[in-house]
C-alpha atoms as a PDB file:
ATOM      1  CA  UNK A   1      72.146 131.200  86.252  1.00  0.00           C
ATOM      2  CA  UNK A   2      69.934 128.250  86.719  1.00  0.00           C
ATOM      3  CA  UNK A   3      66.953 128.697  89.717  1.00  0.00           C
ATOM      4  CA  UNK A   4      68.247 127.133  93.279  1.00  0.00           C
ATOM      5  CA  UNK A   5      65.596 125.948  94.692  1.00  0.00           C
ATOM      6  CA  UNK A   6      64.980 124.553  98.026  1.00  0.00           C
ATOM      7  CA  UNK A   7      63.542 121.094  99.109  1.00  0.00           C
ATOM      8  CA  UNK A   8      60.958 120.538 101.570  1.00  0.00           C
ATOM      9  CA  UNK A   9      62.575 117.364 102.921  1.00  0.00           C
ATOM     10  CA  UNK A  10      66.050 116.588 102.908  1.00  0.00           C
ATOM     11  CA  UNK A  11      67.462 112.603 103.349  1.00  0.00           C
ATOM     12  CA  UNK A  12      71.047 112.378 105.001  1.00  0.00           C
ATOM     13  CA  UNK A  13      72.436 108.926 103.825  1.00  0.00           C
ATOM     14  CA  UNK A  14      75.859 108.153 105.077  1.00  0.00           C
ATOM     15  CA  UNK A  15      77.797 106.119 102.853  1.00  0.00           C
ATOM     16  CA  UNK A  16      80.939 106.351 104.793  1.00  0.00           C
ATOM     17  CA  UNK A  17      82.647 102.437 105.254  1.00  0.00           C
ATOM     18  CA  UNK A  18      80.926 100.728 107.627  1.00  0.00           C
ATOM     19  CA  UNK A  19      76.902 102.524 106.434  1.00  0.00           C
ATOM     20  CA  UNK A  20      78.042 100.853 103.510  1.00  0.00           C
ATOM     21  CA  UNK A  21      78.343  98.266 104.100  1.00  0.00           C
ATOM     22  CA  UNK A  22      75.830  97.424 106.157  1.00  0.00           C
ATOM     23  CA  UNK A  23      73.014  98.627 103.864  1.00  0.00           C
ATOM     24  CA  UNK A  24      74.069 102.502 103.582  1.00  0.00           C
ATOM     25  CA  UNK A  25      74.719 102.439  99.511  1.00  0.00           C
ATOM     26  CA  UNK A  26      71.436  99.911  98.621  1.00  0.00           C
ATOM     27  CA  UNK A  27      69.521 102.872 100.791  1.00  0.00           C
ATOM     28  CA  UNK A  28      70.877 105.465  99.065  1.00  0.00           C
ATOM     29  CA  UNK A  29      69.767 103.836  95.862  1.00  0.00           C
ATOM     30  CA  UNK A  30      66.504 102.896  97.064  1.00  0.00           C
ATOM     31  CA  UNK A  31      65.735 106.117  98.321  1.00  0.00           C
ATOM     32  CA  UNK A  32      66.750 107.900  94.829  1.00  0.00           C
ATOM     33  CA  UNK A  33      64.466 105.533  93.335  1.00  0.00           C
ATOM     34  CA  UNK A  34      61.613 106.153  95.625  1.00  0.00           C
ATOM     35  CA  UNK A  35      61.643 110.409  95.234  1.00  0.00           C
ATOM     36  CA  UNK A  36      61.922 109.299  91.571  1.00  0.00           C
ATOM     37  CA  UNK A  37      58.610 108.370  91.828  1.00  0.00           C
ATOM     38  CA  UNK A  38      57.065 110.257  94.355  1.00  0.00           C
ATOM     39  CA  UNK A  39      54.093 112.113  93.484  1.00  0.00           C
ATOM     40  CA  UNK A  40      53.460 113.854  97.010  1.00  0.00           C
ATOM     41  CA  UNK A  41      53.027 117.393  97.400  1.00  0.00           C
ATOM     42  CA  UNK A  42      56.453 117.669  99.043  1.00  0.00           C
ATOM     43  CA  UNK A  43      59.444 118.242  97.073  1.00  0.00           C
ATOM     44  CA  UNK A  44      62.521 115.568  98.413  1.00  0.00           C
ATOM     45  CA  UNK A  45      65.984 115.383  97.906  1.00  0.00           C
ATOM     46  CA  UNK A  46      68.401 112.555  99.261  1.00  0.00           C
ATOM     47  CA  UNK A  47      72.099 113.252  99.954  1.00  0.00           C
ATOM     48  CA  UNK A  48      74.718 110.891 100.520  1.00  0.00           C
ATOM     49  CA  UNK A  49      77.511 111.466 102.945  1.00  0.00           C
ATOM     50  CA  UNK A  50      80.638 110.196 103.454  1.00  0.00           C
ATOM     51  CA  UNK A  51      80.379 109.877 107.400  1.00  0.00           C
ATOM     52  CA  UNK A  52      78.350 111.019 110.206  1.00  0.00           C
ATOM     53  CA  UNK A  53      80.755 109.886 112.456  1.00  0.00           C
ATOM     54  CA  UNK A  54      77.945 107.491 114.471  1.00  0.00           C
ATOM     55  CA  UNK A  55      79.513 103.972 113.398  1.00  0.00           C
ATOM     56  CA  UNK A  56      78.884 102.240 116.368  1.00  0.00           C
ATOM     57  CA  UNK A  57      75.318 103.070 115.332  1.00  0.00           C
ATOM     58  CA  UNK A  58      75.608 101.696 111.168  1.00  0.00           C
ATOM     59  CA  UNK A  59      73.958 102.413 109.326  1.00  0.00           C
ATOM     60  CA  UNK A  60      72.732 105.956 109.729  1.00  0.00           C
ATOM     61  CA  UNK A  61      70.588 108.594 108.401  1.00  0.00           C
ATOM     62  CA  UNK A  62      69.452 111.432 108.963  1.00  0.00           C
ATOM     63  CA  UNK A  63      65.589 113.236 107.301  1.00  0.00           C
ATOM     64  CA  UNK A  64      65.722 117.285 107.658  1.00  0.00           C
ATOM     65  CA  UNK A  65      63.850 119.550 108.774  1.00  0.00           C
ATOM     66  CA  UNK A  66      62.540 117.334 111.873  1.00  0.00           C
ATOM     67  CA  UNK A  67      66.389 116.744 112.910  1.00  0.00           C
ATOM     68  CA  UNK A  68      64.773 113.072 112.624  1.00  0.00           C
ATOM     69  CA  UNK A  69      67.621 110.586 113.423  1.00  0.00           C
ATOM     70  CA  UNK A  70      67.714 106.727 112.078  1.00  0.00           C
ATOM     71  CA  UNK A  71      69.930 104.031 113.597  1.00  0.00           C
ATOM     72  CA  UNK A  72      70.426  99.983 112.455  1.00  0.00           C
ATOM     73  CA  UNK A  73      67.685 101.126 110.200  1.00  0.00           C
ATOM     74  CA  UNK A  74      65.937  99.008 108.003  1.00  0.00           C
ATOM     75  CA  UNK A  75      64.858 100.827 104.448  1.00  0.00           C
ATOM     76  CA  UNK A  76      61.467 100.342 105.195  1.00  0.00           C
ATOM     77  CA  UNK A  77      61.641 102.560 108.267  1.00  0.00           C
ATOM     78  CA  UNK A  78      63.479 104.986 106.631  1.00  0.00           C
ATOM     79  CA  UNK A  79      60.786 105.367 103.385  1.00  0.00           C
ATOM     80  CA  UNK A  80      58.289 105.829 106.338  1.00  0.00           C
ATOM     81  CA  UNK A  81      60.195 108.064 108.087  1.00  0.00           C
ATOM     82  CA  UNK A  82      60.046 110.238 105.028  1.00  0.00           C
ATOM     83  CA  UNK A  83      56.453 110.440 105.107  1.00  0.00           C
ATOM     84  CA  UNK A  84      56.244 111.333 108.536  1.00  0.00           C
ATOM     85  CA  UNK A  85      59.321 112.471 110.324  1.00  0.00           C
ATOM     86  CA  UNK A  86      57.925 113.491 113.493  1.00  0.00           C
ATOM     87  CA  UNK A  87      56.823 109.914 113.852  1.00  0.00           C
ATOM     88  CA  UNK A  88      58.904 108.482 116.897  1.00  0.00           C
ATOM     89  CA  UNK A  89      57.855 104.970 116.705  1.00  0.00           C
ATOM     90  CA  UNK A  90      60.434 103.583 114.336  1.00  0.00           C
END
């Protein structure tokens, strides 16, 4: 068996129909991209998900641990969110 290891950061990005399309799947790409090439000391992983079941809020995502929440985000906010979660001025 392979080693399982564990992430210090986990990014939530729902895909689901209307995160879509309203900039879900071009920041789930972007943010595969970006952890890429990361060089920080933290290890990242990004998820997508097929629905958080927050539409009214599109599009959504979530950053783990933190229970950091991001709403009608724009990707920039959400690659700084990454770097700081606990940040609350997004």
């Amino acid at each position: 068996m392979g080693k399982f290891t564990i992430p210090d950061k986990v990014l939530y990005v729902c895909v689901g129909s209307k995160c879509g399309k309203r900039g879900g799947k071009d920041m789930y790409k972007l943010a595969k991209s970006y952890i890429k090439h990361h060089d920080g000391p933290e290890e990242i992983e990004v998820i997508e998900t097929e629905c958080t079941d927050r539409c009214k809020y599109a599009p959504v995502c979530s950053i783990q641990p933190g229970n950091t929440w991001l709403k009608e985000y724009h990707p920039k906010e959400v690659l700084q969110a990454l770097e700081n979660p606990y940040r609350k001025d997004f």
